[in-house]
C-alpha atoms as a PDB file:
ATOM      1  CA  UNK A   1     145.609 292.746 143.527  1.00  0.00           C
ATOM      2  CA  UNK A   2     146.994 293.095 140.005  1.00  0.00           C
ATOM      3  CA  UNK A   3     151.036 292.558 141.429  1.00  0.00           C
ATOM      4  CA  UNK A   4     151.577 289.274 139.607  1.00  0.00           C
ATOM      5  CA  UNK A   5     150.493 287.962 135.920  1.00  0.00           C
ATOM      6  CA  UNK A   6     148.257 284.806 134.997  1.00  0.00           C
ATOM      7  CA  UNK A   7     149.388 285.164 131.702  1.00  0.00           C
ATOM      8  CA  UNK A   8     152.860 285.868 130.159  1.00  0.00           C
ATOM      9  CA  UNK A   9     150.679 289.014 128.786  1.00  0.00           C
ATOM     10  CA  UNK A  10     148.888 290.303 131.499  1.00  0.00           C
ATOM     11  CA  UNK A  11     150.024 293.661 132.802  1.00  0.00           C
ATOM     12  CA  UNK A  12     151.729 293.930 136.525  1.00  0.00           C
ATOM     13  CA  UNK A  13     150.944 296.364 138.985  1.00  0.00           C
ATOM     14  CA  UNK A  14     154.085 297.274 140.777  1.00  0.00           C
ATOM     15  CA  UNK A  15     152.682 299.497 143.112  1.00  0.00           C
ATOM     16  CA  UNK A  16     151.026 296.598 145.134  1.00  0.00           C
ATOM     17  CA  UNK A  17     152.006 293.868 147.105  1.00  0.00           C
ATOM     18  CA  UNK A  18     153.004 292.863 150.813  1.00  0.00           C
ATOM     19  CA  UNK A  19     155.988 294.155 152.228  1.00  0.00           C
ATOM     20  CA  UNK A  20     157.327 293.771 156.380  1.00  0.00           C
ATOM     21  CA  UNK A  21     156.059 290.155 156.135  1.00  0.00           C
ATOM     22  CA  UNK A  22     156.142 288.232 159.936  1.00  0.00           C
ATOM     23  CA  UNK A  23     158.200 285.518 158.867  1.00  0.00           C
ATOM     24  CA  UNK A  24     158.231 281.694 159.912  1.00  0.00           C
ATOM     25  CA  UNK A  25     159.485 282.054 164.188  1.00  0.00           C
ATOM     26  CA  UNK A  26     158.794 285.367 164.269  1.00  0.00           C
ATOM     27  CA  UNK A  27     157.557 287.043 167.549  1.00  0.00           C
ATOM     28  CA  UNK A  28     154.633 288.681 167.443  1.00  0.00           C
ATOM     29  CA  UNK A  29     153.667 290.926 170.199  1.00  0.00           C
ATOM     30  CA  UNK A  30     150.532 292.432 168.897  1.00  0.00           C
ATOM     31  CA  UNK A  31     152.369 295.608 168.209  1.00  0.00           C
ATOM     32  CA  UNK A  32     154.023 294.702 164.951  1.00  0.00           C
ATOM     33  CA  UNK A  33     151.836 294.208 162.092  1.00  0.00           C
ATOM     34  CA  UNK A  34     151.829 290.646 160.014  1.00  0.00           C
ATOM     35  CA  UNK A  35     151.970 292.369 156.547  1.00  0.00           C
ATOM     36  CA  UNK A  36     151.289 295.283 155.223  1.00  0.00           C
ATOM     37  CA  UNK A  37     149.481 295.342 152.306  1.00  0.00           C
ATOM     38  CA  UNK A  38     149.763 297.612 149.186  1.00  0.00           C
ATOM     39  CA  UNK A  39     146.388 297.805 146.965  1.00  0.00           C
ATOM     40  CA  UNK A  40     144.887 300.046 144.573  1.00  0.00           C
ATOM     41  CA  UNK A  41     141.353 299.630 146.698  1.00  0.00           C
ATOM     42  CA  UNK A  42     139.590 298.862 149.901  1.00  0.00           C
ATOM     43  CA  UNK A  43     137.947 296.101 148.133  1.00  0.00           C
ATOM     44  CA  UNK A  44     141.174 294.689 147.086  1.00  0.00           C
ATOM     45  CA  UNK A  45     142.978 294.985 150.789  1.00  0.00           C
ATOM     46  CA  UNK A  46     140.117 293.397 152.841  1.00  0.00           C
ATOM     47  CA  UNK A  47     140.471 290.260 150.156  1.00  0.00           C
ATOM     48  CA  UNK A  48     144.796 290.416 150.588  1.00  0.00           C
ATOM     49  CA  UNK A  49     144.087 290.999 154.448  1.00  0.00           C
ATOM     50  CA  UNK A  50     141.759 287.650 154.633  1.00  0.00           C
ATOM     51  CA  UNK A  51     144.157 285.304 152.353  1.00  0.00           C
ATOM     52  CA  UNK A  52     146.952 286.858 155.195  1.00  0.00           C
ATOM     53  CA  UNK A  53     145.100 285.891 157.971  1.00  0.00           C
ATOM     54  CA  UNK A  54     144.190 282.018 156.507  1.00  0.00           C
ATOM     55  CA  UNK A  55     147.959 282.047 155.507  1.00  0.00           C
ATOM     56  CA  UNK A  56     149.634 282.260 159.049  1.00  0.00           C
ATOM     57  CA  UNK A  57     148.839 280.336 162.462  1.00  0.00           C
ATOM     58  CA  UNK A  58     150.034 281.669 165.908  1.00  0.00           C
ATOM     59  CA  UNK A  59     150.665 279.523 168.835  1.00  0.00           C
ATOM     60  CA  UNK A  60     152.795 279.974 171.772  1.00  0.00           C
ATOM     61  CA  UNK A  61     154.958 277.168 170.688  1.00  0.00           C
ATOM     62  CA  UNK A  62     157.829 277.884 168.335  1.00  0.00           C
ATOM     63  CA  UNK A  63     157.440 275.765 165.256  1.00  0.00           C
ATOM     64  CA  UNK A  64     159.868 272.963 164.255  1.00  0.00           C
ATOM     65  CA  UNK A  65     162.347 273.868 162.201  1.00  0.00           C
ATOM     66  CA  UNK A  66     162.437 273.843 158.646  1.00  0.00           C
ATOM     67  CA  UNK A  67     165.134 272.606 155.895  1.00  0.00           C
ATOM     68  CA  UNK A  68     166.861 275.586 154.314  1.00  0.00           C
ATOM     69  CA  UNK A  69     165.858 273.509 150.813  1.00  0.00           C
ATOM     70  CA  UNK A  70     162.707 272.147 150.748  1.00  0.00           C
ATOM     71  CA  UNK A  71     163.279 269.735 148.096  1.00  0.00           C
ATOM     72  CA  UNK A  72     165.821 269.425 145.231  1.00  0.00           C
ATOM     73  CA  UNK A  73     164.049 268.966 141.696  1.00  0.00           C
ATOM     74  CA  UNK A  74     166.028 266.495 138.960  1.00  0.00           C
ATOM     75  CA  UNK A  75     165.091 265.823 135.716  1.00  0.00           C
END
């Protein structure tokens, strides 16, 4: 979508992105969009909209809870 760099000198978009993320617990009552998605084209959503959809899995269950840090990096 052009919002992040692969290279220290690519050029960022900053007009695109997600925003209103569902977030890990979350409710969702089919009223509430997961994301909603900021990009320059049609082409360009339905791609963000697919990765979205792969990204998340609802289930009537709540998930298991999850450490507030994930894992401590020493060097």
């Amino acid at each position: 979508m052009g919002g992040g760099r692969r290279q220290a000198s690519d050029t960022i978009d900053y007009s695109v992105g997600f925003t209103d993320m569902a977030r890990l617990g979350d409710s969702i009552d089919g009223q509430r969009p997961l994301a909603v998605i900021h990009a320059k084209d049609e082409a360009s959503w339905q791609e963000a909209a697919k990765a979205v959809k792969a990204a998340i899995i609802l289930d009537d269950k709540a998930p298991a809870s999850t450490p507030s840090v994930y894992r401590r990096i020493t060097e």
